[in-house]
PDB file of N, CA and C in Angstrom:
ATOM      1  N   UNK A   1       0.836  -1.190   0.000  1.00  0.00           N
ATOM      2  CA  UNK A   1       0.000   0.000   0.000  1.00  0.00           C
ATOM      3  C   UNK A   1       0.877   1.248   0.000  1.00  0.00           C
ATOM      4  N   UNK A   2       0.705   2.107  -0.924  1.00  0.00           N
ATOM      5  CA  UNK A   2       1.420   3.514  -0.758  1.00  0.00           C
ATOM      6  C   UNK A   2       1.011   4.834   0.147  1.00  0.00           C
ATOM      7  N   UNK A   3       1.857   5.151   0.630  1.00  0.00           N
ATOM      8  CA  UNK A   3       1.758   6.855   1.792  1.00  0.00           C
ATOM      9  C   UNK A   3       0.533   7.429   0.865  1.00  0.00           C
ATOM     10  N   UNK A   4      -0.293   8.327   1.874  1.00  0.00           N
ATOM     11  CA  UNK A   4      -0.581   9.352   1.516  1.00  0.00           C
ATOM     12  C   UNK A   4       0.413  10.295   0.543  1.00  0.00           C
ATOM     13  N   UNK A   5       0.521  11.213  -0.758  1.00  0.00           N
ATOM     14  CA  UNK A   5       1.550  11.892  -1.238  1.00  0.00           C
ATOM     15  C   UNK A   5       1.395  12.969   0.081  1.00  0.00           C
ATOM     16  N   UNK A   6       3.048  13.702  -0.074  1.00  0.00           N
ATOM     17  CA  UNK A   6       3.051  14.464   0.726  1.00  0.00           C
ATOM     18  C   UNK A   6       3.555  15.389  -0.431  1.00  0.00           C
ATOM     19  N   UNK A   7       3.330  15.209  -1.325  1.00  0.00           N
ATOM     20  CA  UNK A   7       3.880  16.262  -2.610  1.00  0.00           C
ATOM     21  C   UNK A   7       2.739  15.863  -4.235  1.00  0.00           C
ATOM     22  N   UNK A   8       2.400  16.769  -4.548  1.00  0.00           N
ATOM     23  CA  UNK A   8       1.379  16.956  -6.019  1.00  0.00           C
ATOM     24  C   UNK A   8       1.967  17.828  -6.808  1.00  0.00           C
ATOM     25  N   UNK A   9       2.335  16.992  -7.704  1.00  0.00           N
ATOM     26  CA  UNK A   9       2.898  17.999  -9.348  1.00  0.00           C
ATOM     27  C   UNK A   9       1.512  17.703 -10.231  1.00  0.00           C
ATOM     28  N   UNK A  10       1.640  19.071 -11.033  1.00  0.00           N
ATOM     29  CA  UNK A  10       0.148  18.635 -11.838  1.00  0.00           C
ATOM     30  C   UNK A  10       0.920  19.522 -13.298  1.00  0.00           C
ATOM     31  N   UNK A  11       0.777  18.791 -14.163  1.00  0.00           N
ATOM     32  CA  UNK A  11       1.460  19.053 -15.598  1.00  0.00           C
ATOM     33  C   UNK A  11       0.016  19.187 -16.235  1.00  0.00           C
ATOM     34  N   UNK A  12      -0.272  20.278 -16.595  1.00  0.00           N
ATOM     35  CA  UNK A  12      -1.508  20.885 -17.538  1.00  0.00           C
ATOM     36  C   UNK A  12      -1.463  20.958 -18.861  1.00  0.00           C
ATOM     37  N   UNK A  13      -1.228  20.354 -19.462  1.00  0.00           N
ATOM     38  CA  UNK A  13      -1.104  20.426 -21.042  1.00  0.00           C
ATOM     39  C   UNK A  13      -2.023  20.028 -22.373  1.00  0.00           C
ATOM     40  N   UNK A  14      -1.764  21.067 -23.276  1.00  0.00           N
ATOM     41  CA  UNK A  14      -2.770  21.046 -24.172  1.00  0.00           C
ATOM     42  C   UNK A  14      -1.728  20.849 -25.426  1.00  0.00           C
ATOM     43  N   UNK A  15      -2.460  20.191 -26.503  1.00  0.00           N
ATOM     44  CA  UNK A  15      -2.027  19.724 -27.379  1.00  0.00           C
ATOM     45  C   UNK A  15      -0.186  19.787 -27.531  1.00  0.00           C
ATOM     46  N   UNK A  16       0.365  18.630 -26.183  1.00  0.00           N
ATOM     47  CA  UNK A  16       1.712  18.889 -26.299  1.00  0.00           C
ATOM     48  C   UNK A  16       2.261  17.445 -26.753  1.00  0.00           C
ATOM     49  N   UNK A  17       1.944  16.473 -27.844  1.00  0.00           N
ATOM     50  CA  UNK A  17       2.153  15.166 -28.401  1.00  0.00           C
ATOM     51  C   UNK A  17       3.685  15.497 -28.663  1.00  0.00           C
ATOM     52  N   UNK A  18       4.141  16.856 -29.187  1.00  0.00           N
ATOM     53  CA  UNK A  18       5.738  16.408 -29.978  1.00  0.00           C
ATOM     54  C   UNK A  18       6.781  16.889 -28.597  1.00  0.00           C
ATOM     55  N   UNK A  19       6.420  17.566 -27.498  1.00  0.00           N
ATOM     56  CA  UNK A  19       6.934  17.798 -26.064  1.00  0.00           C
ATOM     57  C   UNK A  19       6.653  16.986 -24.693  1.00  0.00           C
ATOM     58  N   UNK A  20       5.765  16.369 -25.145  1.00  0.00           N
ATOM     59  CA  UNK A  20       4.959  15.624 -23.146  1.00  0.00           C
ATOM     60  C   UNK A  20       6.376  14.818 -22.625  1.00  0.00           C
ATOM     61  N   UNK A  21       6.630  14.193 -23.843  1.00  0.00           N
ATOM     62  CA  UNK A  21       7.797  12.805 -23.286  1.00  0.00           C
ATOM     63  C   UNK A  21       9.192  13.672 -22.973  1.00  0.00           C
ATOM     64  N   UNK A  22       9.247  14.254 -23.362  1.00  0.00           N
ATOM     65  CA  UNK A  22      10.858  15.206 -22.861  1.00  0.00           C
ATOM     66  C   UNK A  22      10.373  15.782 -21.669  1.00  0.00           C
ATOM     67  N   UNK A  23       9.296  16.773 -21.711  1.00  0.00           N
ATOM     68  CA  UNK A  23       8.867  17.430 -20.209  1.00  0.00           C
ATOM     69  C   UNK A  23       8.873  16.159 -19.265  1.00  0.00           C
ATOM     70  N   UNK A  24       8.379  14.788 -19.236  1.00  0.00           N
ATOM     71  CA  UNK A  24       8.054  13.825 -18.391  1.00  0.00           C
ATOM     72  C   UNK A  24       9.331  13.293 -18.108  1.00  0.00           C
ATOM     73  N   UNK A  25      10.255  13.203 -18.909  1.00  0.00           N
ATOM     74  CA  UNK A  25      11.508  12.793 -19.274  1.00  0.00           C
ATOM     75  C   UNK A  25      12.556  13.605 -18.536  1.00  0.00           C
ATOM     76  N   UNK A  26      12.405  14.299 -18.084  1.00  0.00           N
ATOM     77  CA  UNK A  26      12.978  15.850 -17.648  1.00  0.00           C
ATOM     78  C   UNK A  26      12.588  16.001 -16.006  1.00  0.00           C
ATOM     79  N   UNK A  27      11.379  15.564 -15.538  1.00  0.00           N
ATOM     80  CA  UNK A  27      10.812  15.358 -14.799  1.00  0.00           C
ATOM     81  C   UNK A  27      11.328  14.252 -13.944  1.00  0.00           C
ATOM     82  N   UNK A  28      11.461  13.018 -14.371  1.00  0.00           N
ATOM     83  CA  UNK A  28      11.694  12.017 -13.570  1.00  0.00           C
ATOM     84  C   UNK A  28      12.852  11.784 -13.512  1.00  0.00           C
ATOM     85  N   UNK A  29      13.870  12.223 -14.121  1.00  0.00           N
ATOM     86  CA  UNK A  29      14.966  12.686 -13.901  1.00  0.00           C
ATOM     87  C   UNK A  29      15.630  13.182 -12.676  1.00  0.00           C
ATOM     88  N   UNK A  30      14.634  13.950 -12.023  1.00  0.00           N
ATOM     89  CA  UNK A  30      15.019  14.558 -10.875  1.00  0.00           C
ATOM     90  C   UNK A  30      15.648  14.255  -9.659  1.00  0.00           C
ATOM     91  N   UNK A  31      16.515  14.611  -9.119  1.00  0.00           N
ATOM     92  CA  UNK A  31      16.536  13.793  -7.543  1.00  0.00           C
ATOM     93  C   UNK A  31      15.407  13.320  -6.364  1.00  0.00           C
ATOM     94  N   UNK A  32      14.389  14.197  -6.652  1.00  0.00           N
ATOM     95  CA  UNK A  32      13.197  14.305  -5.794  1.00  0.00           C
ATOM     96  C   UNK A  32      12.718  12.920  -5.431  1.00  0.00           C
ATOM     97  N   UNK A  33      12.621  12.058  -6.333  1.00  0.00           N
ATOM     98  CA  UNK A  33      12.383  10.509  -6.159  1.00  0.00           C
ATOM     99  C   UNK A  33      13.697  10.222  -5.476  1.00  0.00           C
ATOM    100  N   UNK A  34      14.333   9.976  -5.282  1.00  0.00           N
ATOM    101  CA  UNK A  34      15.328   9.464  -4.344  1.00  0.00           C
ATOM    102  C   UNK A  34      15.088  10.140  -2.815  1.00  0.00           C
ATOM    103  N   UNK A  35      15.549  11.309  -2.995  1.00  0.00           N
ATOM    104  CA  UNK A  35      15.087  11.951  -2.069  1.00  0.00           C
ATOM    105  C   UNK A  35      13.738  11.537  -0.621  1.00  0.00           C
ATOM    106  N   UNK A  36      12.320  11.296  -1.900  1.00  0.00           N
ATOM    107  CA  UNK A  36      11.297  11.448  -1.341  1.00  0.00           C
ATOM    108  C   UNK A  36      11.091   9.193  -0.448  1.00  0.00           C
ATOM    109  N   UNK A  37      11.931   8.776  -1.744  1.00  0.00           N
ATOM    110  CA  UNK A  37      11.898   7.475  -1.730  1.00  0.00           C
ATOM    111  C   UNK A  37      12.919   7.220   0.194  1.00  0.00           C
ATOM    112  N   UNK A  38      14.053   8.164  -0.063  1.00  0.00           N
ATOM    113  CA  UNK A  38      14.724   7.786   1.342  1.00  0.00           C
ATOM    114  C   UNK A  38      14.253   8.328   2.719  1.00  0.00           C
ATOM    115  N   UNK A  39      12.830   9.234   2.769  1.00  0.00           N
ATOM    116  CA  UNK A  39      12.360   9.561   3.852  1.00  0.00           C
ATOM    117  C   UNK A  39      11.084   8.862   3.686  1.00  0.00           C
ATOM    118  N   UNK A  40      11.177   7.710   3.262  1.00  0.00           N
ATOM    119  CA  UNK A  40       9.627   6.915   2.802  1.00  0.00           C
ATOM    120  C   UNK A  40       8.406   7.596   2.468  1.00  0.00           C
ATOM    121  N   UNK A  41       8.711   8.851   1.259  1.00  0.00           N
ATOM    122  CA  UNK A  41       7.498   9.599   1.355  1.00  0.00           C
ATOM    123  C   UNK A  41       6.991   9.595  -0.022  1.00  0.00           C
ATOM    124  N   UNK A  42       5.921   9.628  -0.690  1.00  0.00           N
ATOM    125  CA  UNK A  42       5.397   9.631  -1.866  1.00  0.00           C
ATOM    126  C   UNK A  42       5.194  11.327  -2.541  1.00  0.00           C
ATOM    127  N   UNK A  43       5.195  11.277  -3.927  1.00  0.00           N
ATOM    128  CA  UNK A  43       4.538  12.026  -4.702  1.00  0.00           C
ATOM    129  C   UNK A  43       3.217  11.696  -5.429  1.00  0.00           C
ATOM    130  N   UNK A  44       2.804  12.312  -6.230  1.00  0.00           N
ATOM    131  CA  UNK A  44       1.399  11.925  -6.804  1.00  0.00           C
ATOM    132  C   UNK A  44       2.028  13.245  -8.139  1.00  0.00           C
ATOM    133  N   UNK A  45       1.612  12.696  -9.052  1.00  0.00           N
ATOM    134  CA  UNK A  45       1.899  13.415 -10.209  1.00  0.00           C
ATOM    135  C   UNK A  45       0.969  13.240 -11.665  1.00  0.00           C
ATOM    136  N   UNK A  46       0.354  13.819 -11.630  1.00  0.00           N
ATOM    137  CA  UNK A  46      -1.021  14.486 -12.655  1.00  0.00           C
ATOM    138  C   UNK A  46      -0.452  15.249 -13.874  1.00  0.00           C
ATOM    139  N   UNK A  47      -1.084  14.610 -14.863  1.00  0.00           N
ATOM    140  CA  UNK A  47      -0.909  15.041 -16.310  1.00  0.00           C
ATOM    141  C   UNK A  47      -2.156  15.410 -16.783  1.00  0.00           C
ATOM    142  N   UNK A  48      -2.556  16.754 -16.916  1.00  0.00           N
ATOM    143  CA  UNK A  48      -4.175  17.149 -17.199  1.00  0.00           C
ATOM    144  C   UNK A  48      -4.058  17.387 -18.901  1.00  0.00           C
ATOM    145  N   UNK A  49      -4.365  16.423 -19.547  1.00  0.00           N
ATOM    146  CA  UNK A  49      -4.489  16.861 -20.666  1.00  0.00           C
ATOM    147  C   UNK A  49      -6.090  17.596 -21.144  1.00  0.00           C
ATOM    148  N   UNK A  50      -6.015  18.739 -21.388  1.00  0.00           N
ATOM    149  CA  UNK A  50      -6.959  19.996 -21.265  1.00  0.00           C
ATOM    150  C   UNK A  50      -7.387  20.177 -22.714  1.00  0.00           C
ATOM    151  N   UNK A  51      -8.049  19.213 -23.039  1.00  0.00           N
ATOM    152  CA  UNK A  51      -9.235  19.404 -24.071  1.00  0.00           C
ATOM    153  C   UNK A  51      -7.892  18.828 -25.348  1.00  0.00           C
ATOM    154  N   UNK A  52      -7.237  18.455 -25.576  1.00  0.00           N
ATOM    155  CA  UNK A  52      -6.697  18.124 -26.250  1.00  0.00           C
ATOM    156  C   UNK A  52      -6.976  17.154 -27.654  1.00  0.00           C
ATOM    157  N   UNK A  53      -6.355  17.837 -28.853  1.00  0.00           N
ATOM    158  CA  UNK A  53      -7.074  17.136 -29.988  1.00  0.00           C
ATOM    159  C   UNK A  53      -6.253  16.030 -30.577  1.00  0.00           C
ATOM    160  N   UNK A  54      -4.852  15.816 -29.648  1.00  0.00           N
ATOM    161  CA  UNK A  54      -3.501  15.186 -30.665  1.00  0.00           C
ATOM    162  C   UNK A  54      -3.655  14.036 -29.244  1.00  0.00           C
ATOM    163  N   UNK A  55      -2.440  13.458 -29.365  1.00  0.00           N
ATOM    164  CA  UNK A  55      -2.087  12.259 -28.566  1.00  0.00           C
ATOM    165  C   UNK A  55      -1.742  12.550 -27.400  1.00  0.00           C
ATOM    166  N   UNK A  56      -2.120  13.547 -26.749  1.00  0.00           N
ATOM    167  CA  UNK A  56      -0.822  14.038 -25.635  1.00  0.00           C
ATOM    168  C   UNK A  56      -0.928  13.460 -24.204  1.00  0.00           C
ATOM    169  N   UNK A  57      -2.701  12.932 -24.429  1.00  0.00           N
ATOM    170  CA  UNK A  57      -2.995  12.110 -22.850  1.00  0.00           C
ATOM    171  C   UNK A  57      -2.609  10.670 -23.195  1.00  0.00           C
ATOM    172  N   UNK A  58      -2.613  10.167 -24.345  1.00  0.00           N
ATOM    173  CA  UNK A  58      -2.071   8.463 -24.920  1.00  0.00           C
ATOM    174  C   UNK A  58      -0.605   8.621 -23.847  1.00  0.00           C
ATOM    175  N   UNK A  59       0.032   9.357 -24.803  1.00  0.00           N
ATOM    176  CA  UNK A  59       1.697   9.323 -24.603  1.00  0.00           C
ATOM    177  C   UNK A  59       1.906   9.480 -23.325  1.00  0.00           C
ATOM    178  N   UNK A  60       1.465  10.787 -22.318  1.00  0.00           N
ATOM    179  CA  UNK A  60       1.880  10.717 -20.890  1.00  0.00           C
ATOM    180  C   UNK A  60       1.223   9.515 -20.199  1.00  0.00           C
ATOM    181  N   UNK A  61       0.110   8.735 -20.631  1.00  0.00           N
ATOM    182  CA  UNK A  61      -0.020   7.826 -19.979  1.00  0.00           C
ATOM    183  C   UNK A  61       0.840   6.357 -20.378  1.00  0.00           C
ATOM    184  N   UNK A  62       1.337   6.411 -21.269  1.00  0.00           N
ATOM    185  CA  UNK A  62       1.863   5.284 -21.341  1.00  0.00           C
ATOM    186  C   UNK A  62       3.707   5.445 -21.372  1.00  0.00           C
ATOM    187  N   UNK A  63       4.212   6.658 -21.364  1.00  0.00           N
ATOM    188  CA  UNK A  63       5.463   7.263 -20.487  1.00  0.00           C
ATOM    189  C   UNK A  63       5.372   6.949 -18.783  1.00  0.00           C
ATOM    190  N   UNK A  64       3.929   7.299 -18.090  1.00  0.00           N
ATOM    191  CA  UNK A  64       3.893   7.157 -16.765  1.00  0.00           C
ATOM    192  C   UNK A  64       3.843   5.676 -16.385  1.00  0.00           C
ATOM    193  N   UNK A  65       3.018   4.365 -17.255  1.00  0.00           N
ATOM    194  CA  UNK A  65       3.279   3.526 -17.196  1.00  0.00           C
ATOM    195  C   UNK A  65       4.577   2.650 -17.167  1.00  0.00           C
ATOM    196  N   UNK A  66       5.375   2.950 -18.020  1.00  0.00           N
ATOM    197  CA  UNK A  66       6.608   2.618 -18.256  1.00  0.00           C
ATOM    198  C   UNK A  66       8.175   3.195 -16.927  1.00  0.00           C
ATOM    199  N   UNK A  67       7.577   4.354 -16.206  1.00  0.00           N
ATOM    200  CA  UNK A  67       7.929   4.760 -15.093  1.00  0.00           C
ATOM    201  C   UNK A  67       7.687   3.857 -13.724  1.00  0.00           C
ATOM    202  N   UNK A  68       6.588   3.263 -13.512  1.00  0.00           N
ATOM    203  CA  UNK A  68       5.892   2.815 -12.770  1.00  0.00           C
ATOM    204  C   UNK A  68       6.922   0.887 -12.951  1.00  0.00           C
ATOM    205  N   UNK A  69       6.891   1.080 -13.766  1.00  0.00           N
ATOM    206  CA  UNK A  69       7.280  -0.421 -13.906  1.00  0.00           C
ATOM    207  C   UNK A  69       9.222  -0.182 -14.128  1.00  0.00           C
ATOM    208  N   UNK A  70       9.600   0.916 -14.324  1.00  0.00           N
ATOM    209  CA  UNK A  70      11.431   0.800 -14.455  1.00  0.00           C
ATOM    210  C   UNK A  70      12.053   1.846 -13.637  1.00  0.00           C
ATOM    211  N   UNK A  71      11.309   2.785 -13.188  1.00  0.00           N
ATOM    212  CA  UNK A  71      12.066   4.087 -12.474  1.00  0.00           C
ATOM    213  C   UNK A  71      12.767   3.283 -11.066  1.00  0.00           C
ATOM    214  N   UNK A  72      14.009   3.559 -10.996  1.00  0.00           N
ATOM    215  CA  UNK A  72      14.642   2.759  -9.418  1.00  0.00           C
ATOM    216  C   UNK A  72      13.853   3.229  -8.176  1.00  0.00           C
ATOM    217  N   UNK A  73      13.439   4.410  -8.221  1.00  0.00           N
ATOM    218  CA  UNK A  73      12.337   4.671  -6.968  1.00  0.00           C
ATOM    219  C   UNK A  73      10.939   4.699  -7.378  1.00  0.00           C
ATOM    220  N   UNK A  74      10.363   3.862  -7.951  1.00  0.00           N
ATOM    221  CA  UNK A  74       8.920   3.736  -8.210  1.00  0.00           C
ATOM    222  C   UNK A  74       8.242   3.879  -6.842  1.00  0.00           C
ATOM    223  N   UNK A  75       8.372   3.742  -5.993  1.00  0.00           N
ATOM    224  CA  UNK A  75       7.349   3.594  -4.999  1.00  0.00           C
ATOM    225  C   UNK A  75       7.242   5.359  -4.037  1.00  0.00           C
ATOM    226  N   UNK A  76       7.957   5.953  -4.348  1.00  0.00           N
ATOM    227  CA  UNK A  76       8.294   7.469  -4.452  1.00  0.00           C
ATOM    228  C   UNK A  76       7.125   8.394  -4.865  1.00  0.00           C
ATOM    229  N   UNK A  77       6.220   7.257  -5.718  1.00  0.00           N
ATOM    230  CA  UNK A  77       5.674   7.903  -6.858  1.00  0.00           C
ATOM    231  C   UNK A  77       3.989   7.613  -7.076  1.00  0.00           C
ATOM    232  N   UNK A  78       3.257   7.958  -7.630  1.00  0.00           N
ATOM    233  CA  UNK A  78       1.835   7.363  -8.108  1.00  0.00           C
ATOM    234  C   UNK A  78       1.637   8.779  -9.789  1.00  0.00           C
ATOM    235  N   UNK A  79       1.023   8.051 -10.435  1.00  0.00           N
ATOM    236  CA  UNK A  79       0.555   8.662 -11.626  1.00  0.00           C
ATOM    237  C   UNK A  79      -0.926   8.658 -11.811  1.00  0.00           C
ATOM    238  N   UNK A  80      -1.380   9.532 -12.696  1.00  0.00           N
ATOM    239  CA  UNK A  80      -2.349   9.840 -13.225  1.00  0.00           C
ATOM    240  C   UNK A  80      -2.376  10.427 -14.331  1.00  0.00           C
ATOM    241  N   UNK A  81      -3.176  10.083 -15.167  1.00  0.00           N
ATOM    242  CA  UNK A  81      -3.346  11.149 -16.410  1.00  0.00           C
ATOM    243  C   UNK A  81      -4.927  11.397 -16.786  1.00  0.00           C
ATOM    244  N   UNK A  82      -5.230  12.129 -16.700  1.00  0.00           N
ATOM    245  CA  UNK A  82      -6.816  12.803 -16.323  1.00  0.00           C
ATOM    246  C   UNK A  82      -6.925  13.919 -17.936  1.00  0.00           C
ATOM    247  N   UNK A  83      -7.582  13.078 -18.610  1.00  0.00           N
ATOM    248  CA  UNK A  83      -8.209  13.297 -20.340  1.00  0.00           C
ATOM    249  C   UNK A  83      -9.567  14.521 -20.148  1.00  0.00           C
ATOM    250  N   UNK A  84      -9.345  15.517 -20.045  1.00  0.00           N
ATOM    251  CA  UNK A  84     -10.454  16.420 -19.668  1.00  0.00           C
ATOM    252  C   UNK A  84     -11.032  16.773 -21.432  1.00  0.00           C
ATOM    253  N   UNK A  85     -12.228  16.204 -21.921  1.00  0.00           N
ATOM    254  CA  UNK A  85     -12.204  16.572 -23.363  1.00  0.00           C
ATOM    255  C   UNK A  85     -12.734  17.882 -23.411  1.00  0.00           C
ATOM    256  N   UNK A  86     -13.370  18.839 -22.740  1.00  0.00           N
ATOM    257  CA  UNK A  86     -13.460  20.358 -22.628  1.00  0.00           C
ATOM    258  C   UNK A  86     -12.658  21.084 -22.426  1.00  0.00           C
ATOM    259  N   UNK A  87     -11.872  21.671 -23.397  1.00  0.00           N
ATOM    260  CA  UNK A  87     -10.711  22.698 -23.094  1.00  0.00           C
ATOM    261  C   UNK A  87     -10.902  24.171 -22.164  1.00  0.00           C
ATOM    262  N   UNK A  88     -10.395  24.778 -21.483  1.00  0.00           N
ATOM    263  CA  UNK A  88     -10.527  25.758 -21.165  1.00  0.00           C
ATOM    264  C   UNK A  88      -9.725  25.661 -19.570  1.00  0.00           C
ATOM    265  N   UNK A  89      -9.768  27.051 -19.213  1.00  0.00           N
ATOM    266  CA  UNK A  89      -9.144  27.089 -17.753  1.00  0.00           C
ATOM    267  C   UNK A  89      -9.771  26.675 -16.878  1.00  0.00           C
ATOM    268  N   UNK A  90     -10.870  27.089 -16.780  1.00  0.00           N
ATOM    269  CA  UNK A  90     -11.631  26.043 -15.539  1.00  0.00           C
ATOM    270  C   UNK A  90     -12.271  24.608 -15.473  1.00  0.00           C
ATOM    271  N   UNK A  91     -11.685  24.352 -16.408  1.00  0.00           N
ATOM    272  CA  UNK A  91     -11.980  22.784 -16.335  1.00  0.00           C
ATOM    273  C   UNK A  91     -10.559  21.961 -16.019  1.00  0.00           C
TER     274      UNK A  91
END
């Protein structure tokens, strides 16, 4: 069973298919998973793809998958990718 996160990144993106995997890529990269992994603490990390017409919620979800199953601190971590098909700011 995983911690409560004690940390939420939320990546908002709209039609970003030829950028998501470098931003995500760029992202998990970070020390923060080690970090969060050696004080036994979790993140939670959200990819809002915001009305989007290209691939951009496919790709971060199956980048976050592929994290989940090879990143050395997976358990650091939880994903989501949340397909909002109404674009705009308040959604």
């Amino acid at each position: 069973m995983r911690n409560t996160p004690h940390l939420s990144i939320g990546i908002i993106a709209w039609n970003e298919e030829e950028s998501i995997e470098a931003t995500l890529d760029s992202l998990f990269r970070q020390s923060l998973f080690k970090h969060l992994s050696d004080q036994c603490l979790t993140a939670e990390i959200i990819c809002l793809a915001n009305g989007c017409s290209d691939r951009t919620a496919e790709l971060a979800d199956a980048f976050f998958q592929k994290q989940q199953l090879t990143h050395p601190f997976q358990s650091a971590f939880t994903t989501l990718t949340a397909n909002i098909t109404t674009r705009g700011k308040t959604n």
